[in-house]
N, C-alpha and C. Protein backbone atom coordinates (compact mmCIF):
# COMPACT_ATOMS: atom_id res chain seq x y z
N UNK A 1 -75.18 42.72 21.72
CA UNK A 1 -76.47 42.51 22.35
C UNK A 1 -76.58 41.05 22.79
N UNK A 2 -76.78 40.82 24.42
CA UNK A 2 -76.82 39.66 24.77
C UNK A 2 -78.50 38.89 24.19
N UNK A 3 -79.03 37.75 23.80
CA UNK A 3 -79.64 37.31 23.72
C UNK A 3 -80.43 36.56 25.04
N UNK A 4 -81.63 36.59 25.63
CA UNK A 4 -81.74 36.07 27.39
C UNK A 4 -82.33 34.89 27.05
N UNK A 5 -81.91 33.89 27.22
CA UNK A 5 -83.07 32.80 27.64
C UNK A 5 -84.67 33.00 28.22
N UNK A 6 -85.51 32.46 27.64
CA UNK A 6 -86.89 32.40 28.51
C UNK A 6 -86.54 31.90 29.81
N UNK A 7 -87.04 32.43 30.67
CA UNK A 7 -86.90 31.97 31.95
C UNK A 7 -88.07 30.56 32.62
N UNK A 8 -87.98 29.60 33.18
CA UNK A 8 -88.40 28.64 33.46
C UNK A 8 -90.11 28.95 33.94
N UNK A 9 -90.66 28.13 33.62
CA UNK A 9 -92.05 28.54 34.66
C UNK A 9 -92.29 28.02 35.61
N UNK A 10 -91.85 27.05 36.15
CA UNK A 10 -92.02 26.49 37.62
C UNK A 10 -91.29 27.00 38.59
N UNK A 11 -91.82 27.05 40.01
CA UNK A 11 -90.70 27.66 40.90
C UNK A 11 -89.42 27.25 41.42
N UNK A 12 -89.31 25.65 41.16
CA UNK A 12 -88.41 24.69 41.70
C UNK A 12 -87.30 25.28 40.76
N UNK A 13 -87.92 25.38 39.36
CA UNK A 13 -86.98 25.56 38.07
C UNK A 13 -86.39 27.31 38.60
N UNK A 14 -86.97 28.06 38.53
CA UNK A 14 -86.57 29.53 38.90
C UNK A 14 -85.69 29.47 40.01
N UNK A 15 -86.14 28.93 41.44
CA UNK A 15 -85.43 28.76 42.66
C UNK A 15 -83.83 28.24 42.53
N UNK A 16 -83.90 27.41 40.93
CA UNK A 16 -82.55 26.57 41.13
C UNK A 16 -81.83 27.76 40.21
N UNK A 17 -82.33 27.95 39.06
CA UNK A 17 -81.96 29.40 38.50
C UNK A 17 -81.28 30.29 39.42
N UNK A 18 -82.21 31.03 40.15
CA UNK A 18 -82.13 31.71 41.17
C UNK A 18 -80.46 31.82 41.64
N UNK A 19 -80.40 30.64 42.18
CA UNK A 19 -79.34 30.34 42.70
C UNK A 19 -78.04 30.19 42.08
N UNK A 20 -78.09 29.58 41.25
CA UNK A 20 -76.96 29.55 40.18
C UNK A 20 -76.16 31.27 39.50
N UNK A 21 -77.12 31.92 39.21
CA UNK A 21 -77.26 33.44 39.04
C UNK A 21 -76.75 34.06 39.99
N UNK A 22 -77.30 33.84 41.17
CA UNK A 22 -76.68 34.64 42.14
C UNK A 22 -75.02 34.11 42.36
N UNK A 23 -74.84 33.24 42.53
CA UNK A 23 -73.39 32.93 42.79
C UNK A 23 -72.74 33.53 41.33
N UNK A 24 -72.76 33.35 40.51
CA UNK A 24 -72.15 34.03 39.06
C UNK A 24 -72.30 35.38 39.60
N UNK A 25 -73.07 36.07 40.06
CA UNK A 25 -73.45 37.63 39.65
C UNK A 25 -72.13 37.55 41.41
N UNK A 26 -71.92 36.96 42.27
CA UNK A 26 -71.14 37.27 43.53
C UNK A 26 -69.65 36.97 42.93
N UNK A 27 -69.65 36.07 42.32
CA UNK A 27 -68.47 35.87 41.51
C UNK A 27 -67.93 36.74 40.70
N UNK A 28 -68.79 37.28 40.02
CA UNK A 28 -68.08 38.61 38.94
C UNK A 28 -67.86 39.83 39.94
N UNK A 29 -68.79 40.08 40.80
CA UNK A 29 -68.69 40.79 41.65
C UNK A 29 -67.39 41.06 42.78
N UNK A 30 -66.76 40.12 43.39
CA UNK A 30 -65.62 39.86 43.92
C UNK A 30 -64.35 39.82 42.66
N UNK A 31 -65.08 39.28 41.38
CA UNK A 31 -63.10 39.73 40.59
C UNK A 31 -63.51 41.32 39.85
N UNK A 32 -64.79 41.71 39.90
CA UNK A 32 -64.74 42.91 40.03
C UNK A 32 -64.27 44.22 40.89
N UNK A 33 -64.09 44.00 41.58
CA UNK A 33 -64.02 44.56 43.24
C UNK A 33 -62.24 44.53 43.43
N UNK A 34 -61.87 43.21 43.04
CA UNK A 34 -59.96 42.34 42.79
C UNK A 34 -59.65 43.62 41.93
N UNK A 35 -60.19 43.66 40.74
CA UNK A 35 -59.67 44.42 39.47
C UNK A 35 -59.33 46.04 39.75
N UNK A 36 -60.79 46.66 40.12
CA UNK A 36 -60.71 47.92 41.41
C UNK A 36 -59.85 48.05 41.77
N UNK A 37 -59.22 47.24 42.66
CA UNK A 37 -58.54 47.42 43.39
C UNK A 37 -56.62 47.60 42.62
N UNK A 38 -56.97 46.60 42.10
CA UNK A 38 -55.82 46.40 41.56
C UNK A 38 -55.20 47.78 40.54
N UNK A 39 -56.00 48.24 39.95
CA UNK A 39 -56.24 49.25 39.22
C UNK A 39 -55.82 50.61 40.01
N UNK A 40 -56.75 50.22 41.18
CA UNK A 40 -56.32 51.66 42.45
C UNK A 40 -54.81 51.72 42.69
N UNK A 41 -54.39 50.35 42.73
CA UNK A 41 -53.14 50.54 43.18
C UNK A 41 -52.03 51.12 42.35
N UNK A 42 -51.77 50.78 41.07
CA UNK A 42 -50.88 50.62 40.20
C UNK A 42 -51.65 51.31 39.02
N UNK A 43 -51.40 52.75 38.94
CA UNK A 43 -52.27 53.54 37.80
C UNK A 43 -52.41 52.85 36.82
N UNK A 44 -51.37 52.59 36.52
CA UNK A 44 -50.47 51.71 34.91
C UNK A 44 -51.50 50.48 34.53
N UNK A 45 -51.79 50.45 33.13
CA UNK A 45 -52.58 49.35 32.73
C UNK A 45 -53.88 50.20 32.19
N UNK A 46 -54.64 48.96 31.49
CA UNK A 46 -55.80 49.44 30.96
C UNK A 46 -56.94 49.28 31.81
N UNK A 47 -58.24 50.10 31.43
CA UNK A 47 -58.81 49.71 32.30
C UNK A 47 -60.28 48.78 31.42
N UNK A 48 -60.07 48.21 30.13
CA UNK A 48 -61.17 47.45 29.25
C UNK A 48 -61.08 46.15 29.84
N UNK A 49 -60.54 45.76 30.69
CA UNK A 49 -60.71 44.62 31.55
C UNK A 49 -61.55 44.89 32.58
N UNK A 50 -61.55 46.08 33.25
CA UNK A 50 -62.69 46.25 34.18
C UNK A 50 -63.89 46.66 33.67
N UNK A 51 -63.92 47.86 32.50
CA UNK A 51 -65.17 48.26 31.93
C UNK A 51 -65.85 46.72 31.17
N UNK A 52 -65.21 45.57 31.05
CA UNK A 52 -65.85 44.27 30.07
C UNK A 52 -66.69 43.73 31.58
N UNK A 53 -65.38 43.62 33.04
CA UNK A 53 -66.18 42.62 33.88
C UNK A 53 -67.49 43.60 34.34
N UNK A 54 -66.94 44.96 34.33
CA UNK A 54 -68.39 45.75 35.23
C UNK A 54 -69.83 44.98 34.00
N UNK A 55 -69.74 45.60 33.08
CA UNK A 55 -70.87 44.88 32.08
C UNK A 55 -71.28 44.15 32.29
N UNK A 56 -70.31 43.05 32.21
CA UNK A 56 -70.99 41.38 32.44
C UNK A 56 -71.66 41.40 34.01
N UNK A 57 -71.08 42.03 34.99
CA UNK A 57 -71.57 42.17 35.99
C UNK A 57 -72.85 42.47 36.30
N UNK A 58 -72.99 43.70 35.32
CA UNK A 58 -74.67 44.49 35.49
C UNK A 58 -75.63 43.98 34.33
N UNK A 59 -75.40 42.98 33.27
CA UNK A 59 -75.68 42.19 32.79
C UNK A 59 -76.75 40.70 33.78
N UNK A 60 -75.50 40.19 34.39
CA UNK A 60 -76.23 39.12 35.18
C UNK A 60 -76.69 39.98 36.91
N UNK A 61 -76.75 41.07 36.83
CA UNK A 61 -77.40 41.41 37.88
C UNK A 61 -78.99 41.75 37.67
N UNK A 62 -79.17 42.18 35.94
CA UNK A 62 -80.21 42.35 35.34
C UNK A 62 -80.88 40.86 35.61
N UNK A 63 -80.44 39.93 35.53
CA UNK A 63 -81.38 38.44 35.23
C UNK A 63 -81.49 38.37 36.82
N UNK A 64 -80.59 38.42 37.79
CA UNK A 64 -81.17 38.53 39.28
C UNK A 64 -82.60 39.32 39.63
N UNK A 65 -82.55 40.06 39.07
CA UNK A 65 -83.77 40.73 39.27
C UNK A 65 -84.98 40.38 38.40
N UNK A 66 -84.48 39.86 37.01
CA UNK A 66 -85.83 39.64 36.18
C UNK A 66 -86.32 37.94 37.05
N UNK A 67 -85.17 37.50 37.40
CA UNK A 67 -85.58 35.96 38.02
C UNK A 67 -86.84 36.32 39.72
N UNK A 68 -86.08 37.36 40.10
CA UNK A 68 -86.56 37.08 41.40
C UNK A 68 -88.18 37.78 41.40
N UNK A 69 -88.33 38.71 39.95
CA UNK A 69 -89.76 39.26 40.01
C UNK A 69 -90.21 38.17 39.31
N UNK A 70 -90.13 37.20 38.81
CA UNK A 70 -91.13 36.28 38.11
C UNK A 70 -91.11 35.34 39.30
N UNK A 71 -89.89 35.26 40.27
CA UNK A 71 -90.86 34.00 41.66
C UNK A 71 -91.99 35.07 42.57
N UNK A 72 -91.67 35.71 42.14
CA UNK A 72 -92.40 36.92 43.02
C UNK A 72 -94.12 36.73 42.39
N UNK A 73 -94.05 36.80 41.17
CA UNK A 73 -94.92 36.91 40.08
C UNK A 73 -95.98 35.00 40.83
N UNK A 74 -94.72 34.45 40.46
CA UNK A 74 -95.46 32.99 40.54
C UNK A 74 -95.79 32.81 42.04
N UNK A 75 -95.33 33.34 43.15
CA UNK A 75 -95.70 33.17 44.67
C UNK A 75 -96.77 34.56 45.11
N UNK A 76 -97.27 35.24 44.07
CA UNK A 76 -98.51 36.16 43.81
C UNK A 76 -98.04 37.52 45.14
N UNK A 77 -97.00 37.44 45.35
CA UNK A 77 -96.14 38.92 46.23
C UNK A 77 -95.93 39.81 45.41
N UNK A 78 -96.01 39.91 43.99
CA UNK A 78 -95.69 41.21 43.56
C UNK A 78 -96.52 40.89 42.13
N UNK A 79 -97.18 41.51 41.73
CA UNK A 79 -98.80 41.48 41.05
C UNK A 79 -98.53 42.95 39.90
C-alpha cells in the first residue's frame, strides 16, 4: 500500500506538481509500452517486470488525476 502525500494548496504549488507527475506518469508510460513490446516479440521471459511497471504506472496516473481535480477544485471549474 502506497502511502500519498497531502497535496499542496496553492496553485503555483499544484501547477508545478502537476507537471512533474505528468512527465513521470509519460515516462513510465513509454518504458511501459518498450516492455510490451519487447515481450510481444520474444515470448520467452517473465512478465513481473511489466505487471510491477503497469502498477506503478496506474499508480501515478491516479495522482494525475487527484492533482488536476484539486486545480480544478481551487480555479472553482469543477465544484
Amino acid at each position: 500500500m502506497h502511502i500519498r502525500p497531502s497535496l499542496p494548496e496553492t496553485l503555483e504549488e499544484l501547477r508545478e506538481l502537476e507537471r512533474q507527475i505528468e512527465c513521470e506518469w509519460w515516462c513510465l508510460h513509454g518504458a511501459l509500452n518498450a516492455v510490451a513490446q519487447m515481450h510481444a516479440e520474444r515470448a520467452t521471459g517473465t512478465l513481473a517486470d511489466f505487471r510491477d511497471m503497469h502498477a506503478q504506472a496506474r499508480e501515478v496516473d491516479k495522482r494525475r488525476v487527484q492533482i488536476a481535480m484539486r486545480i480544478a477544485e481551487i480555479e472553482g471549474t469543477f465544484n
